[in-house]
C-alpha atoms as a PDB file:
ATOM      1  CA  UNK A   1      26.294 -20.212  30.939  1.00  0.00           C
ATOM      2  CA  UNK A   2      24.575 -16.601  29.817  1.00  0.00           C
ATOM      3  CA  UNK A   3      27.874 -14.355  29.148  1.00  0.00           C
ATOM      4  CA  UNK A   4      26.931 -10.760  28.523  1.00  0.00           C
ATOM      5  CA  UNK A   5      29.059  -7.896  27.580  1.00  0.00           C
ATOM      6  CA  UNK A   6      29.573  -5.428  30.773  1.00  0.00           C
ATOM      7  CA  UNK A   7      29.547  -1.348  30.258  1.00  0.00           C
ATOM      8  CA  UNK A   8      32.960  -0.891  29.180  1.00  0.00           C
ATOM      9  CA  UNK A   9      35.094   2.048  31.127  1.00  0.00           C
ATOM     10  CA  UNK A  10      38.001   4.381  29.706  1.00  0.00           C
ATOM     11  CA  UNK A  11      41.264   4.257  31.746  1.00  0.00           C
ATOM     12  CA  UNK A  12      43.659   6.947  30.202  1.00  0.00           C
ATOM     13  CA  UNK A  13      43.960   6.032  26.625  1.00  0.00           C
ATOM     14  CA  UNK A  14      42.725   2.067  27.185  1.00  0.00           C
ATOM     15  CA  UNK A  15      39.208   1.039  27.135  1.00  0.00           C
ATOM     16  CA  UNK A  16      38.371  -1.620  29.317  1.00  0.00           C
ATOM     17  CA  UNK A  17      35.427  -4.482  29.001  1.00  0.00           C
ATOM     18  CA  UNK A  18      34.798  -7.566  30.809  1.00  0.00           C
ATOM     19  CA  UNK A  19      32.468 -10.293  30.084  1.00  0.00           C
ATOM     20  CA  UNK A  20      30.558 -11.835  32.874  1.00  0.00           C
ATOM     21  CA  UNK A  21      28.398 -15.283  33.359  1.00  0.00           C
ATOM     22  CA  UNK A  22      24.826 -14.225  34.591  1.00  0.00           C
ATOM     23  CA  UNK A  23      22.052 -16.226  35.885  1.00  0.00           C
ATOM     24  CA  UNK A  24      18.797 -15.582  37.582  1.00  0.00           C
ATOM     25  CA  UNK A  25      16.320 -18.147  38.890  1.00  0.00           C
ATOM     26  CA  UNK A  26      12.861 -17.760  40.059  1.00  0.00           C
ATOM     27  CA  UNK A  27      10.660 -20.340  41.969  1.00  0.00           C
ATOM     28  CA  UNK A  28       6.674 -19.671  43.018  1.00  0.00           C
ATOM     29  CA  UNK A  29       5.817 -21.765  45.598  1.00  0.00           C
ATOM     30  CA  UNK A  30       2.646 -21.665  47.521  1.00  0.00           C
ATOM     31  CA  UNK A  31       1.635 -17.743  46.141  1.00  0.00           C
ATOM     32  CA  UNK A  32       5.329 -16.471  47.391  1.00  0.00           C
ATOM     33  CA  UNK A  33       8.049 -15.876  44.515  1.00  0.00           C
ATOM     34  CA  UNK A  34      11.583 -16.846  45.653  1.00  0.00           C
ATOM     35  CA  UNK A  35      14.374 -15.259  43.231  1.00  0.00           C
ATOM     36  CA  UNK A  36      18.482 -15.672  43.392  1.00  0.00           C
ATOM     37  CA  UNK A  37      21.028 -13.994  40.897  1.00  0.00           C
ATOM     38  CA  UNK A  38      24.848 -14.608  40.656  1.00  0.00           C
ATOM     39  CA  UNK A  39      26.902 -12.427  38.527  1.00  0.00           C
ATOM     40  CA  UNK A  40      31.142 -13.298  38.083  1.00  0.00           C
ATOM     41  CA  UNK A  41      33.959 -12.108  35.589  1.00  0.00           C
ATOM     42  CA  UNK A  42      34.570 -14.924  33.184  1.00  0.00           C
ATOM     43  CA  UNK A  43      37.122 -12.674  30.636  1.00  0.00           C
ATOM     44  CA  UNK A  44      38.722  -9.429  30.456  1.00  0.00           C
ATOM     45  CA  UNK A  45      39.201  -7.590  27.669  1.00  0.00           C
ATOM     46  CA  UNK A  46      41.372  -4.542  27.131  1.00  0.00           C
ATOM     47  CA  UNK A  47      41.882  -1.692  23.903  1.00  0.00           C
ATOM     48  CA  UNK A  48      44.440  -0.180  23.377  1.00  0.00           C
ATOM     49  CA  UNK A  49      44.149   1.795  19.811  1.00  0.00           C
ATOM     50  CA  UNK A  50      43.698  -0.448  17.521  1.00  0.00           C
ATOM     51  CA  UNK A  51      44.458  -3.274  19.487  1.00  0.00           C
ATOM     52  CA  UNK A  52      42.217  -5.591  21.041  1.00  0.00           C
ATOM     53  CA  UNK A  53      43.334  -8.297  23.930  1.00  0.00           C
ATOM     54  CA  UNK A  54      41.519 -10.675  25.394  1.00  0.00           C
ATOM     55  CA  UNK A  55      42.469 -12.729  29.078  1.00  0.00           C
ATOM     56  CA  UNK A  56      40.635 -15.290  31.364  1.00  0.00           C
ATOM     57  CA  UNK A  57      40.769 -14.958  34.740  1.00  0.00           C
ATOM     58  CA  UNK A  58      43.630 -16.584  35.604  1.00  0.00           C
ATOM     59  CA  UNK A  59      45.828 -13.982  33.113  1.00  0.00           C
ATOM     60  CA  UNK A  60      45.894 -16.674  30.191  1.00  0.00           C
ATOM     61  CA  UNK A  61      45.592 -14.882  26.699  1.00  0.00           C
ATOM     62  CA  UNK A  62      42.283 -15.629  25.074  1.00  0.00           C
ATOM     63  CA  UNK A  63      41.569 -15.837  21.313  1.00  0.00           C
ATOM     64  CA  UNK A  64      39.256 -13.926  19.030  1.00  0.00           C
ATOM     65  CA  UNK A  65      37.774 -17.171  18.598  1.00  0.00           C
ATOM     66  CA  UNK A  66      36.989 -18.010  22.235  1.00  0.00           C
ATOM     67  CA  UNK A  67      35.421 -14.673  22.897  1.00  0.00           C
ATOM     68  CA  UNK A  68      33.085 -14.742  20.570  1.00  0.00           C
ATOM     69  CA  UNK A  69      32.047 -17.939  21.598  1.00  0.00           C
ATOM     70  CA  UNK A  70      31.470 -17.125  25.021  1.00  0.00           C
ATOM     71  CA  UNK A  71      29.410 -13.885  23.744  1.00  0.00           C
ATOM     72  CA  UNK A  72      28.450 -13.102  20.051  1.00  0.00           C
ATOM     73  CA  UNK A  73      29.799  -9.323  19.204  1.00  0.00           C
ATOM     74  CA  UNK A  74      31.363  -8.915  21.858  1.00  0.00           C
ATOM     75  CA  UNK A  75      35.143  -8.629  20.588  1.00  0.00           C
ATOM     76  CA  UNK A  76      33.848  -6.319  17.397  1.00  0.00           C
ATOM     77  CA  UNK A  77      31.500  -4.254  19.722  1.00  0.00           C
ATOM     78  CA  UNK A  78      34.505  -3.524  22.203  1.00  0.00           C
ATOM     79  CA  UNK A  79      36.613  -2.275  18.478  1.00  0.00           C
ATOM     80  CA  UNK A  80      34.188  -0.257  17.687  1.00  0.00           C
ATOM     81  CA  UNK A  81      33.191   1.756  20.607  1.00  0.00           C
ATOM     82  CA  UNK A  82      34.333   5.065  20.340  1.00  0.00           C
END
């Protein structure tokens, strides 16, 4: 699994960020390239001030801890955007 950190967006005084699973696989074959990409939601995570909360999918609260397994950063990088 490749999580990344999506553009976050501003919705009235909350900042929103999700984290999604990405993959892309090429195959050349005979001089012709083949390529497929898949791109899904895998967390949520929501600002509000100076508080930070994280949710799967499903609506289950996620920790600090599991974000920043799934992606490096990601839970200080979604604090500190302005």
């Amino acid at each position: 699994m490749t999580v990344s950190l999506d553009q976050m967006i501003n919705v009235g005084p909350s900042r929103i960020a999700v984290l999604s699973d990405r993959a892309v696989k090429v195959i050349h074959s005979n001089g012709i390239v083949f390529f497929t990409g898949r791109k899904h939601p895998v967390a949520v995570l929501i600002r509000q001030g100076a508080a930070l909360n994280a949710f799967g999918l499903e609506g289950n609260p996620m920790t600090r801890e599991h974000v920043e397994n799934l992606c490096p950063g990601a839970w200080r990088t979604v604090l500190d955007a302005g």
